[in-house]
N, C-alpha and C. Protein backbone atom coordinates (compact mmCIF):
# COMPACT_ATOMS: atom_id res chain seq x y z
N UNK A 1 3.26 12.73 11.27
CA UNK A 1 3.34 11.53 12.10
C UNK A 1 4.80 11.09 12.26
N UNK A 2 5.30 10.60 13.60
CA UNK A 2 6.44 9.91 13.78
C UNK A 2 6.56 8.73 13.18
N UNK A 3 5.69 8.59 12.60
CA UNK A 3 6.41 7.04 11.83
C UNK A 3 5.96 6.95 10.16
N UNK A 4 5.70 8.16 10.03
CA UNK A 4 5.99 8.57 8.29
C UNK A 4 7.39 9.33 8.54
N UNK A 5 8.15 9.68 9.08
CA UNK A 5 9.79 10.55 9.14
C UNK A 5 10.67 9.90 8.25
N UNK A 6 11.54 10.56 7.55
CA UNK A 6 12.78 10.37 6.70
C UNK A 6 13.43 9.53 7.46
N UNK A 7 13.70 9.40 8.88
CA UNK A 7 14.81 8.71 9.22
C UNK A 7 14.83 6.97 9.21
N UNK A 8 13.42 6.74 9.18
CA UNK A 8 13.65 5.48 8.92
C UNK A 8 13.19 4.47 7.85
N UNK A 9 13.73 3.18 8.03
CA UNK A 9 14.27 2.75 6.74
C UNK A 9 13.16 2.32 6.06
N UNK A 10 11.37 1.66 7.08
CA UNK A 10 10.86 1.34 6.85
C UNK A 10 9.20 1.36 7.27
N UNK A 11 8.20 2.05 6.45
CA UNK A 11 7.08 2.10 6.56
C UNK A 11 6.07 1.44 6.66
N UNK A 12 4.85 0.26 7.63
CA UNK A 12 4.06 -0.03 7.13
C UNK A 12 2.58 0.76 7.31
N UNK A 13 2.01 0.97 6.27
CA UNK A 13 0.59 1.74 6.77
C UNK A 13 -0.65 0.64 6.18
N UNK A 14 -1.23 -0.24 7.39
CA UNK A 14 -2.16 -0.86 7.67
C UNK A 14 -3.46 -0.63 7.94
N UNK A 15 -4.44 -0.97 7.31
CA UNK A 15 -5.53 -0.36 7.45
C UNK A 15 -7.07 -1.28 7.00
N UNK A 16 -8.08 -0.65 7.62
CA UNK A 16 -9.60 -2.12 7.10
C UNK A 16 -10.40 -0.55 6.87
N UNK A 17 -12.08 -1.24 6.57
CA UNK A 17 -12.24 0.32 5.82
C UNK A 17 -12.68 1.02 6.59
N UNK A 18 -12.72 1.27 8.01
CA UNK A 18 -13.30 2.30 8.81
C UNK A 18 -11.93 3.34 8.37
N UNK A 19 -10.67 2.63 8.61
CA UNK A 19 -9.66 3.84 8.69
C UNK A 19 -8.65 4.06 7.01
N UNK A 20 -9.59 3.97 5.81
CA UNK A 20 -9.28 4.37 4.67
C UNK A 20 -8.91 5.81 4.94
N UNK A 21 -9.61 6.68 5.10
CA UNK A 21 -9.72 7.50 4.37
C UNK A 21 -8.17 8.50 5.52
N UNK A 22 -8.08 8.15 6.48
CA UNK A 22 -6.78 8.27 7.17
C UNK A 22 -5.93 7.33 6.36
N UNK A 23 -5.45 6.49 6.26
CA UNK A 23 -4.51 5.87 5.36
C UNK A 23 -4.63 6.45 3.75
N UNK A 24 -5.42 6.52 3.15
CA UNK A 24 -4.90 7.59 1.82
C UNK A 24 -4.13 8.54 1.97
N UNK A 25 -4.86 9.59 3.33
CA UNK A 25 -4.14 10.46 3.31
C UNK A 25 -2.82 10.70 3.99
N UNK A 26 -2.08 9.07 4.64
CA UNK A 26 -1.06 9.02 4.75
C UNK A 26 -0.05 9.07 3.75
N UNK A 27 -0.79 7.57 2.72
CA UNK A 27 0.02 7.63 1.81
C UNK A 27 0.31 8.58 0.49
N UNK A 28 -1.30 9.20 -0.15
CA UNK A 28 -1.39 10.41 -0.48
C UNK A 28 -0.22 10.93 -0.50
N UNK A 29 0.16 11.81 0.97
CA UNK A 29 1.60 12.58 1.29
C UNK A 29 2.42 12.06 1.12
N UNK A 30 3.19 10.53 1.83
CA UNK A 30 4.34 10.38 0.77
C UNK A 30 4.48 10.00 -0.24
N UNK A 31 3.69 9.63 -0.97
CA UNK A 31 4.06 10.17 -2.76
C UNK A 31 4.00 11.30 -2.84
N UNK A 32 3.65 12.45 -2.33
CA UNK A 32 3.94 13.91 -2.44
C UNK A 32 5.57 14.11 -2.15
N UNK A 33 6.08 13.09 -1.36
CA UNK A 33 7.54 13.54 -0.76
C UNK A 33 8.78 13.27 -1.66
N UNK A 34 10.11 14.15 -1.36
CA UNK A 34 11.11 14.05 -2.31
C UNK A 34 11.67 12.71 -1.43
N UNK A 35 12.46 12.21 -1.51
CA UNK A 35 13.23 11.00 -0.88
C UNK A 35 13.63 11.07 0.57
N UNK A 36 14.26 12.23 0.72
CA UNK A 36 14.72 13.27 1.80
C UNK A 36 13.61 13.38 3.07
N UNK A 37 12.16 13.17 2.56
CA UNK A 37 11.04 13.73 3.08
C UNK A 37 10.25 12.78 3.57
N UNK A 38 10.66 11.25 3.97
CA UNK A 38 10.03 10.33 3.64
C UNK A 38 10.87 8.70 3.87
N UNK A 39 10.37 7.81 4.59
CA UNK A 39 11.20 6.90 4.97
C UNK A 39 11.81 6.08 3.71
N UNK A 40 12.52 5.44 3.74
CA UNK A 40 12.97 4.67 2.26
C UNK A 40 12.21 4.27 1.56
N UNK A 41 11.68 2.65 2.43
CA UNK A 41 10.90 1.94 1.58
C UNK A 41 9.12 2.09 2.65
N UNK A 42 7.96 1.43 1.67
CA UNK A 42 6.59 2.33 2.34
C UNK A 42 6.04 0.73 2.12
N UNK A 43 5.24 0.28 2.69
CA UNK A 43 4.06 -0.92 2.31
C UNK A 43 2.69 -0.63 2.84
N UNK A 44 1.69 -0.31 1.45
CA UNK A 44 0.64 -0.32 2.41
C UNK A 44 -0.48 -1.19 2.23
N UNK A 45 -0.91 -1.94 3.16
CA UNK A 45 -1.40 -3.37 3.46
C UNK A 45 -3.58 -2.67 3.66
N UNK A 46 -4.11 -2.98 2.75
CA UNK A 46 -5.48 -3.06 3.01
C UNK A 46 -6.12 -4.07 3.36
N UNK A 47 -6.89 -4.09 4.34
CA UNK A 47 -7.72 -5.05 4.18
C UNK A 47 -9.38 -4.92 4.38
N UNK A 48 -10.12 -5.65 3.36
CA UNK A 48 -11.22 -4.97 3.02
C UNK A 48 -12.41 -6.76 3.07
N UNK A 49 -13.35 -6.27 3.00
CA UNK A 49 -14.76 -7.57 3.04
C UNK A 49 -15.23 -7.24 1.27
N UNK A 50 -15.60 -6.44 0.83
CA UNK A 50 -16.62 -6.61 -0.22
C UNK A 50 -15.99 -5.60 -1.68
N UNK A 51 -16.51 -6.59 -2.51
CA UNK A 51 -15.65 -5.85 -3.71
C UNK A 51 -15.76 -4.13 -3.89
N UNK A 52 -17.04 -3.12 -3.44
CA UNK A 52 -17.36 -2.53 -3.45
C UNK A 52 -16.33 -1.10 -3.00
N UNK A 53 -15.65 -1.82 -1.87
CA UNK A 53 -14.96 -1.07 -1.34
C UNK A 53 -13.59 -0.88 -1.80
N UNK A 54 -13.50 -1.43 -2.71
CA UNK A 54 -12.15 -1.74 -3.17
C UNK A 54 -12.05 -0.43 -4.32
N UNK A 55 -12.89 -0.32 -5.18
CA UNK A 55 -13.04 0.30 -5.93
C UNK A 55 -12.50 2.17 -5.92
N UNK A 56 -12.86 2.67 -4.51
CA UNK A 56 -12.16 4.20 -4.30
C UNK A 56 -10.70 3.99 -3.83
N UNK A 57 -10.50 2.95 -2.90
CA UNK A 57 -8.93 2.69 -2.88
C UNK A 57 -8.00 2.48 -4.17
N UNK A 58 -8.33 2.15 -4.60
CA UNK A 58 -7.43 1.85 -6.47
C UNK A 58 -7.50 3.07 -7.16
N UNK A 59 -9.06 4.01 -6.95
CA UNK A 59 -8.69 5.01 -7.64
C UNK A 59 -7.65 5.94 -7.04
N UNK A 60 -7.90 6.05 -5.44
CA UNK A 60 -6.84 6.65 -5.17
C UNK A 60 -5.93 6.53 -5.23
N UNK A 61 -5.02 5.29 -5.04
CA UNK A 61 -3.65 4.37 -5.43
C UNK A 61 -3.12 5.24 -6.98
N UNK A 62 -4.18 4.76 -7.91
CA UNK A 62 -3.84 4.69 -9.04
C UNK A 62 -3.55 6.20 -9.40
N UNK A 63 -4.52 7.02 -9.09
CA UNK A 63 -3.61 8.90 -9.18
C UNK A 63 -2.63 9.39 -8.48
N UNK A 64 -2.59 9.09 -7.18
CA UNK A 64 -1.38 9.00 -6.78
C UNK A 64 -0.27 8.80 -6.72
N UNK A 65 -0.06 7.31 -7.64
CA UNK A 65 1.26 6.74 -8.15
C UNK A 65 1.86 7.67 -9.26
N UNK A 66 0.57 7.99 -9.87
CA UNK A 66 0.66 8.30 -11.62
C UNK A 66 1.23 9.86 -11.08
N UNK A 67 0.75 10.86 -10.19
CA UNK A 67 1.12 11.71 -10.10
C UNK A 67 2.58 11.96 -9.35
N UNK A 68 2.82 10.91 -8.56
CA UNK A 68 4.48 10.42 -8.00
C UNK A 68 5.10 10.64 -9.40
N UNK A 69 5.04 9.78 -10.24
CA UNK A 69 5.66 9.30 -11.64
C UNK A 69 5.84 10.76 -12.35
N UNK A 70 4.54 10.75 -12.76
CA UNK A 70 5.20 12.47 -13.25
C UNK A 70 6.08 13.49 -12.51
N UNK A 71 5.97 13.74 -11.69
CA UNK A 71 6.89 14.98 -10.74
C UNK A 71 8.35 13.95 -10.38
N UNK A 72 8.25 12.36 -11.22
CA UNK A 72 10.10 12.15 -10.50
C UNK A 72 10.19 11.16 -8.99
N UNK A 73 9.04 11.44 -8.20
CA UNK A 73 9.19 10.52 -7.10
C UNK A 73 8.89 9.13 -7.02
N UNK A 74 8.96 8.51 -7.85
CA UNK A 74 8.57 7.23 -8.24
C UNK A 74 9.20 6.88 -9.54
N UNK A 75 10.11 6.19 -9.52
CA UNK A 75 11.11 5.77 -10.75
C UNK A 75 9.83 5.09 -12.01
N UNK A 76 9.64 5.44 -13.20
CA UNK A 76 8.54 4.58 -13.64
C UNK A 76 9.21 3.06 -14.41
N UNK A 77 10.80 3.27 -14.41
CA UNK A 77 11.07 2.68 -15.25
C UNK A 77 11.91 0.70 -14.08
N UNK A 78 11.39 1.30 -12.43
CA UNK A 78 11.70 0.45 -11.73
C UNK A 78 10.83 -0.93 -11.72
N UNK A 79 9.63 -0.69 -12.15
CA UNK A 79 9.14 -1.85 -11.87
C UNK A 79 9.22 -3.04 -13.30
N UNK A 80 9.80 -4.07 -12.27
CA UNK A 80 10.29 -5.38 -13.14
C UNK A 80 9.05 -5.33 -14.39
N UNK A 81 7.97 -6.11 -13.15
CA UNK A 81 6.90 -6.96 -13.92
C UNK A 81 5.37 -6.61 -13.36
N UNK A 82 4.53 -5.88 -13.98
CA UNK A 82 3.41 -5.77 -13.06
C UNK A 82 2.11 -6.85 -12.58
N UNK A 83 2.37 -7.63 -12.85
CA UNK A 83 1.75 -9.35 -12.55
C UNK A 83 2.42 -9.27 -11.38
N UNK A 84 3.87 -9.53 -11.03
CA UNK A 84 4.52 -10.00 -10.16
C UNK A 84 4.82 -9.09 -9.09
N UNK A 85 5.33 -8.30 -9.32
CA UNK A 85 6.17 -7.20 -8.62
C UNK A 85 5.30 -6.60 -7.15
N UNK A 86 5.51 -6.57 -6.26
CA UNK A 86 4.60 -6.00 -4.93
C UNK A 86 4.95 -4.57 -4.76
N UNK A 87 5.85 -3.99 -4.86
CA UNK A 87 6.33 -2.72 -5.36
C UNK A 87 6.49 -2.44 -6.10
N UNK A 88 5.94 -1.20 -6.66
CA UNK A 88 6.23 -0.20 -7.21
C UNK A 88 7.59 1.43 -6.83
N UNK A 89 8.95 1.01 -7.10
CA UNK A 89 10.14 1.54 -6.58
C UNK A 89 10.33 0.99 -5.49
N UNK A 90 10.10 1.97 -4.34
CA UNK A 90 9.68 2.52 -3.28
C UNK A 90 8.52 2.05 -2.31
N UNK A 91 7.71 1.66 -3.23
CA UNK A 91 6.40 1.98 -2.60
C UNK A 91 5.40 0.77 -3.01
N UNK A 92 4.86 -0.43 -1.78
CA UNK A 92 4.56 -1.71 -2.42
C UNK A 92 2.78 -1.53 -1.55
N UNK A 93 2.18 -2.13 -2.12
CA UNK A 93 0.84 -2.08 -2.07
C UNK A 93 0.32 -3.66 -1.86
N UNK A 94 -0.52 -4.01 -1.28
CA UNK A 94 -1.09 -5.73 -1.01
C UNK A 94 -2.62 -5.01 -0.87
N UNK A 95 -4.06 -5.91 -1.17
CA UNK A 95 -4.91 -5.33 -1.02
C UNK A 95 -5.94 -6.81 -0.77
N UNK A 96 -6.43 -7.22 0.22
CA UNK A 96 -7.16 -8.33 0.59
C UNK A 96 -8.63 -8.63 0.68
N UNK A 97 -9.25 -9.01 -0.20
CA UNK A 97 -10.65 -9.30 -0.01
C UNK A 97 -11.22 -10.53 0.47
N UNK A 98 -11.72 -10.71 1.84
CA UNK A 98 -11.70 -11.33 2.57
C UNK A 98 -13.24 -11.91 1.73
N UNK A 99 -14.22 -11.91 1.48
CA UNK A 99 -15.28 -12.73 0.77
C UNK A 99 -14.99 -12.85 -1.07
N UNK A 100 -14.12 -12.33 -0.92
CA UNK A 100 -13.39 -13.51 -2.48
C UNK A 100 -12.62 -14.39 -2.32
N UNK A 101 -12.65 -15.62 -3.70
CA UNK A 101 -11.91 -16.62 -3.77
C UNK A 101 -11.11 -16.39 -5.18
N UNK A 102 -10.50 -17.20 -5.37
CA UNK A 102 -9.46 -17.62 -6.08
C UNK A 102 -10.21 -17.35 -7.49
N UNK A 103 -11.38 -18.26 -7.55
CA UNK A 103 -12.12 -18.38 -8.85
C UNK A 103 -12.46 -17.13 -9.34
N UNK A 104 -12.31 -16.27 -8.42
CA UNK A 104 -13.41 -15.05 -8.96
C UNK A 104 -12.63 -13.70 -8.94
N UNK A 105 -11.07 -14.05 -8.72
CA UNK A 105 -10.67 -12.92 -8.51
C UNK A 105 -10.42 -12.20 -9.53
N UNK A 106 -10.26 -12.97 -10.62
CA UNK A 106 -9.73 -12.74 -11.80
C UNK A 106 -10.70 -11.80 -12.46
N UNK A 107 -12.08 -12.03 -12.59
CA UNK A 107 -13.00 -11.02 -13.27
C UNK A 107 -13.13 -9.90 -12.04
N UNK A 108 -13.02 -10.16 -10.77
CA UNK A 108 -13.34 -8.96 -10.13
C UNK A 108 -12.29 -7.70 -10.20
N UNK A 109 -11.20 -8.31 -10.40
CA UNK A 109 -10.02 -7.29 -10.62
C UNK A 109 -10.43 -6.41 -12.37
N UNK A 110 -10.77 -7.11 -13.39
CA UNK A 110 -11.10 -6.71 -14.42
C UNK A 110 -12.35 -5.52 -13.80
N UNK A 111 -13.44 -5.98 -13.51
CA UNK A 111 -14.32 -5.25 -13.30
C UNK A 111 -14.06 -3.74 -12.33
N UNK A 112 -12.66 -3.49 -11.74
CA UNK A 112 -12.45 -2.42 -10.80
C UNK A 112 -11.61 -1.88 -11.66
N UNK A 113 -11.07 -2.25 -12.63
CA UNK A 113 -10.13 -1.65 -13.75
C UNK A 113 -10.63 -0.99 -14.61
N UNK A 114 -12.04 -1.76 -14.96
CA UNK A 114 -13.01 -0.82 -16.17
C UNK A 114 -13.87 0.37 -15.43
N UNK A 115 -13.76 0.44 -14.55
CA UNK A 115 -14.91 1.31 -13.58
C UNK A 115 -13.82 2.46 -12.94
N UNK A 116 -12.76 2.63 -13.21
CA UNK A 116 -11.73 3.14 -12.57
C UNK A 116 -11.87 4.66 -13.88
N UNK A 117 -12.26 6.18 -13.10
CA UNK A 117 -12.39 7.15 -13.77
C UNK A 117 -11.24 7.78 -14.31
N UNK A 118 -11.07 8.55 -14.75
CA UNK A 118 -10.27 9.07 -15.69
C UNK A 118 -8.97 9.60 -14.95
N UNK A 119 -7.84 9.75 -15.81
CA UNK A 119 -6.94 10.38 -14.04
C UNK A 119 -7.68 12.10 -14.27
N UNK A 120 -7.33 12.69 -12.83
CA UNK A 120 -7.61 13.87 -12.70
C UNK A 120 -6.54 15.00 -13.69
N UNK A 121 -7.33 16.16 -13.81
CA UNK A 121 -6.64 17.02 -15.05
C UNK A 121 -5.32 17.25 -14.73
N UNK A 122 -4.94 17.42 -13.59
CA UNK A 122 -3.55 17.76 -13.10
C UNK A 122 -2.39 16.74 -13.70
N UNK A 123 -3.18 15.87 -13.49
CA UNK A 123 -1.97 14.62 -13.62
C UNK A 123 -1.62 14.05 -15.10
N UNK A 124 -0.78 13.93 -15.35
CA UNK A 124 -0.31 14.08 -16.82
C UNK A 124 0.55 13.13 -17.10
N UNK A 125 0.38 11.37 -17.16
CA UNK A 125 1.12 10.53 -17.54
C UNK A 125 0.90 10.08 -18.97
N UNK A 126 1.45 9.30 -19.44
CA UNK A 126 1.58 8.55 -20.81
C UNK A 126 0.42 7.24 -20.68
N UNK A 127 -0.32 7.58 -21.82
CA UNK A 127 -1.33 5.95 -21.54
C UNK A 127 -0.55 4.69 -21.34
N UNK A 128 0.74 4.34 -21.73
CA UNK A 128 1.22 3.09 -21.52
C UNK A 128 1.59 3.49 -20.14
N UNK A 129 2.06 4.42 -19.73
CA UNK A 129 2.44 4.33 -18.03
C UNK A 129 0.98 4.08 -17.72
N UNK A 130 -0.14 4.68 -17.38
CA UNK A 130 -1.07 4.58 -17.01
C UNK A 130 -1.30 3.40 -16.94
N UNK A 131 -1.83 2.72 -17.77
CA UNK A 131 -1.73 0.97 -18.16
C UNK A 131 -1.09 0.55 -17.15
N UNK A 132 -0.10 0.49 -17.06
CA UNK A 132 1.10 -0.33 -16.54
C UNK A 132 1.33 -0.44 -14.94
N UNK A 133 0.27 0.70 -14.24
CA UNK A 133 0.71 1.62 -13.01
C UNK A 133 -0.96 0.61 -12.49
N UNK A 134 -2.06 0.22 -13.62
CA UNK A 134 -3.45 -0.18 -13.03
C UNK A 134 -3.33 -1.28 -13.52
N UNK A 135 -2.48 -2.05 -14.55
CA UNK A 135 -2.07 -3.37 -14.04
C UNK A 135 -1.45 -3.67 -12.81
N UNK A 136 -0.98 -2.96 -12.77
CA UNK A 136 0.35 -3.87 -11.55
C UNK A 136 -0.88 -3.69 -9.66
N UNK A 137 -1.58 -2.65 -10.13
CA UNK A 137 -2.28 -2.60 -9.02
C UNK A 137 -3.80 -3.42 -9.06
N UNK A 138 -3.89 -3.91 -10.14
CA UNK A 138 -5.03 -4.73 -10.33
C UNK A 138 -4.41 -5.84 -9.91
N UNK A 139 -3.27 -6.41 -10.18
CA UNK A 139 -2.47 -7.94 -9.36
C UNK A 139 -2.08 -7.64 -7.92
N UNK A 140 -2.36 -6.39 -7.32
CA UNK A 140 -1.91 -6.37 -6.08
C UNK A 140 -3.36 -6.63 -4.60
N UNK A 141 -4.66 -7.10 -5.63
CA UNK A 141 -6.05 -7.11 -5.23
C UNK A 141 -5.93 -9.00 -5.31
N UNK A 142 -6.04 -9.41 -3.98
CA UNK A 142 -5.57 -10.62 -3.78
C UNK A 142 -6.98 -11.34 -2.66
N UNK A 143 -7.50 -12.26 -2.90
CA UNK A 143 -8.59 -12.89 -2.33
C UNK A 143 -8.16 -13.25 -0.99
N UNK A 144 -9.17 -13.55 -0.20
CA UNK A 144 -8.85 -14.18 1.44
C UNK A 144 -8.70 -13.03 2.27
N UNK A 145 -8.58 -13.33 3.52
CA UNK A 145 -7.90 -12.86 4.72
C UNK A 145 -6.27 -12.40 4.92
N UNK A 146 -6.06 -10.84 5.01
CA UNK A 146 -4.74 -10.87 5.08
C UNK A 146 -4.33 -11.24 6.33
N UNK A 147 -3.35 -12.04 6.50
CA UNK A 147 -2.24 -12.31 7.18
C UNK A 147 -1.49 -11.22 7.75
N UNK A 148 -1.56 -10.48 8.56
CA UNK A 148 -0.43 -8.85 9.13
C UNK A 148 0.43 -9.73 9.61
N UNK A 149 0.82 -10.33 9.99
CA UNK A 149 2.29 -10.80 10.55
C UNK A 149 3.12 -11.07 9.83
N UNK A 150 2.32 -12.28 8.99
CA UNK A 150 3.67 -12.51 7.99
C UNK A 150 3.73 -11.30 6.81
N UNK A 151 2.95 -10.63 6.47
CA UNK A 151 2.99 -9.98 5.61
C UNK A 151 4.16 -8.85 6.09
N UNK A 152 3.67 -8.44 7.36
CA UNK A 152 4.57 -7.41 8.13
C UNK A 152 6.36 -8.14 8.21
N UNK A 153 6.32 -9.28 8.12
CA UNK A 153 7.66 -9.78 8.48
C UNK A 153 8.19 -9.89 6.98
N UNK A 154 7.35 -10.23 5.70
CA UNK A 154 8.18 -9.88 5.00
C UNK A 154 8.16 -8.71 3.93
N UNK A 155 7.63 -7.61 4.90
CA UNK A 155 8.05 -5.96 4.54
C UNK A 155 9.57 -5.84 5.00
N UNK A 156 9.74 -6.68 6.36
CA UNK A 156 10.94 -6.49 7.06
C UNK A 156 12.27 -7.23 6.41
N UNK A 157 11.69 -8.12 5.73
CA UNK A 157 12.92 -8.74 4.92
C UNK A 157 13.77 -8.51 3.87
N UNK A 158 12.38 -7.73 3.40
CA UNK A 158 12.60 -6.67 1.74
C UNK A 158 13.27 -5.33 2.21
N UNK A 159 12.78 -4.53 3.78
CA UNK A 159 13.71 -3.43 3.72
C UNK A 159 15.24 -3.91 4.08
N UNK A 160 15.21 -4.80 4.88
CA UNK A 160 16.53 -5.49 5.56
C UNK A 160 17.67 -5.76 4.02
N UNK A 161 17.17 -6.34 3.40
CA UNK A 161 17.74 -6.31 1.70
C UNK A 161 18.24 -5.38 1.17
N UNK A 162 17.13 -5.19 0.96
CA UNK A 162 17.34 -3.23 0.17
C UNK A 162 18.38 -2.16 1.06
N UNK A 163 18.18 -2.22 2.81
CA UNK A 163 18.58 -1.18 3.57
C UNK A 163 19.57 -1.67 4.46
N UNK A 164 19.83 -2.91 4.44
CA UNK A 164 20.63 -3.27 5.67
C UNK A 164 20.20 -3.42 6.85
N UNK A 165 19.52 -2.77 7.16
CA UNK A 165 18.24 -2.27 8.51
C UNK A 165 16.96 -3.02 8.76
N UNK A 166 16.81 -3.07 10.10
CA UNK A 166 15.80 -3.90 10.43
C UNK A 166 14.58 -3.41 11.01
N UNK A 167 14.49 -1.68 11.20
CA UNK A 167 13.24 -1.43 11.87
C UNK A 167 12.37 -0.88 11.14
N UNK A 168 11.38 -1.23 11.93
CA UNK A 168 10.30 -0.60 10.86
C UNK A 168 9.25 0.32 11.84
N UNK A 169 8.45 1.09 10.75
CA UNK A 169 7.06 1.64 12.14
C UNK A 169 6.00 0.97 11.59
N UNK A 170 5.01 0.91 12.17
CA UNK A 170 3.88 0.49 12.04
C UNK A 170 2.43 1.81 12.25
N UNK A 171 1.29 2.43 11.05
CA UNK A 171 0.74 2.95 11.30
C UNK A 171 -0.61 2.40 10.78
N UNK A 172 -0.79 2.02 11.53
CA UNK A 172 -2.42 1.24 11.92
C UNK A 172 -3.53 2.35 11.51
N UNK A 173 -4.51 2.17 10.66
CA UNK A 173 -5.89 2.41 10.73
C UNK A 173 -7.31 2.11 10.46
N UNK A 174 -7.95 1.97 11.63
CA UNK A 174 -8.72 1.15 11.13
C UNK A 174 -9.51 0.91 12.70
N UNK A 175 -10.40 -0.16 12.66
CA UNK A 175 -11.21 -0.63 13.97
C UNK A 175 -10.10 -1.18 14.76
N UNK A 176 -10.72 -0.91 16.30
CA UNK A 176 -9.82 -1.58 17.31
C UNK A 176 -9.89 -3.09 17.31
N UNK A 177 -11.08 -3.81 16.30
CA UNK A 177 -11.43 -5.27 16.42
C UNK A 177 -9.96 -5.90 15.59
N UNK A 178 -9.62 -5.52 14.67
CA UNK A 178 -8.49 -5.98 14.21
C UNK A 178 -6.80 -5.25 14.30
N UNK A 179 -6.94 -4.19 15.51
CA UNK A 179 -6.06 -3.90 15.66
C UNK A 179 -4.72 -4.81 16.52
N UNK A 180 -5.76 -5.84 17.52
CA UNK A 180 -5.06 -6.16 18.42
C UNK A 180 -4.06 -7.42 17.60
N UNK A 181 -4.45 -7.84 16.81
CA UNK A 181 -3.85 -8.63 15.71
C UNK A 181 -2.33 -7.70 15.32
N UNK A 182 -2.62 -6.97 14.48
CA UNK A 182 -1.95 -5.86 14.25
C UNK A 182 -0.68 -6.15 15.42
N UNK A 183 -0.71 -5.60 16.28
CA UNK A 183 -0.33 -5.17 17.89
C UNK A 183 0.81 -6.38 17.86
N UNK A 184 -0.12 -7.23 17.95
CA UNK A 184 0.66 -8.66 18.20
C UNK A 184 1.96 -8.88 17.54
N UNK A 185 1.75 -8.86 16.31
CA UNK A 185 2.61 -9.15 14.87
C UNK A 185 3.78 -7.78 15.02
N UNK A 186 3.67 -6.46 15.25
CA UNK A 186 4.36 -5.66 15.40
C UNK A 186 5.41 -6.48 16.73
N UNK A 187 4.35 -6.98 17.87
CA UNK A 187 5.70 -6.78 18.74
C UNK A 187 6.21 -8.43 18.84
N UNK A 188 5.99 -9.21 17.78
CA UNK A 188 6.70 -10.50 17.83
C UNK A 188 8.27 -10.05 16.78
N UNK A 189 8.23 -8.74 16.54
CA UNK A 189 9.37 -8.21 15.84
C UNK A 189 10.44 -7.58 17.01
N UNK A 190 11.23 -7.76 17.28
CA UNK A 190 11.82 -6.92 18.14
C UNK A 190 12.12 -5.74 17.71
N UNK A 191 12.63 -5.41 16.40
CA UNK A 191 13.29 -3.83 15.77
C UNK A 191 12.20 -3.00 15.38
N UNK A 192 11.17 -3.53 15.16
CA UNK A 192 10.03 -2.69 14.93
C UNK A 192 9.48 -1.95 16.24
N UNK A 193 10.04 -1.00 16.71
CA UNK A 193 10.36 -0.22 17.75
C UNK A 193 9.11 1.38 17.36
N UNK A 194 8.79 1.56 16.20
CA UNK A 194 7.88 3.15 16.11
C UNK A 194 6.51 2.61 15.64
N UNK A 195 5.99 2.62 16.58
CA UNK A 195 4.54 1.96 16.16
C UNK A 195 3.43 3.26 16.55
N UNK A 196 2.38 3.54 15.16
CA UNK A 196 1.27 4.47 15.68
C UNK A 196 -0.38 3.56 15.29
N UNK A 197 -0.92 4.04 16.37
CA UNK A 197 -2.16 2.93 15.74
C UNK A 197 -3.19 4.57 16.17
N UNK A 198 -4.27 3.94 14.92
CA UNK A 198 -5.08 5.19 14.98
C UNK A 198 -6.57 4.51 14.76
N UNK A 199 -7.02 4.52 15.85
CA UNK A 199 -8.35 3.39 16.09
C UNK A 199 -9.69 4.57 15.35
N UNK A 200 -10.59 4.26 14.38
CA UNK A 200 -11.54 4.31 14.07
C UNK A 200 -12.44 3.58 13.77
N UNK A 201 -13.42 3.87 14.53
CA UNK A 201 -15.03 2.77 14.66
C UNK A 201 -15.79 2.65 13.06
């Protein structure tokens, strides 16, 4: 895809759950990538209705990172605080459950943490990394309706920081019902110039 490329500074991959399983396998690949292979900084923004669904996204998140970490592409020793922190290095994650509240988020995040299977044989981290990689992604499972605009504007603030640079791409997947949202928020940005949207019903 043109807007996973090395050349630029900034990634968002957006997605609801028709177009999961295309967004894993976006992000999937760049945690496969050396630095070189892969835009700087990556955000990828879920948004989901029912706790249910949440549950294969984290596992995938969570082997993925862990297998970044081992092979080197993912600094393990970058992240501040995993309560706080929205990134991980490189690579920042937000995850929205639109029929949770506040009250309840707290055991539902517990409950996707204990149900979360083993990592796969390949992957070979340290139990405290492990820990540390499904905390920080258990605080990144946040109640309500996401917001894509502002969220998207401040992906753009954090690469602008980090990179100097202001553009970003945008790779959409998911239903066309919440794409046009999407759409909007991309072009109230002016520098966000590489936009791919990939509509699934």
């Amino acid at each position: 895809e043109n807007v996973l490329r090395s050349t630029l500074p900034g990634t968002a991959i957006i997605c609801t759950k028709s177009g999961l399983p295309a967004a894993e396998s976006a992000f999937h690949w760049l945690l496969g990538q050396t630095v070189s292979n892969r835009p700087k900084f990556v955000h990828f923004l879920c948004m989901l209705t029912f706790l249910d669904d949440v549950l294969p996204v984290v596992q995938a998140l969570r082997d993925s990172v862990c297998e970044a970490i081992q092979h080197g592409r993912l600094n393990k020793s970058v992240l501040a605080h995993p309560v706080i922190s929205r990134a991980y290095d490189w690579f920042g994650v937000s995850i929205y459950l639109s029929s949770r509240n506040p009250f309840s988020i707290g055991s539902d995040r517990e409950t996707i943490i204990h149900e979360l299977k083993p990592l796969p044989n390949h992957v070979k981290v340290s139990p405290k990394v492990k820990t540390y990689v499904e905390q920080w992604l258990m605080h990144r499972i946040m109640p309500g309706k996401a917001k894509a605009d502002r969220l998207i504007m401040r992906f753009k603030e954090v690469v602008h920081a980090r990179s100097g640079l202001d553009r970003l791409s945008i790779l959409y997947c998911g239903s066309k019902a919440r794409a046009t949202s999407t759409r909007l928020a991309a072009r109230m940005m002016k520098e966000t110039t590489e936009t791919s949207y990939t509509y699934l019903n």
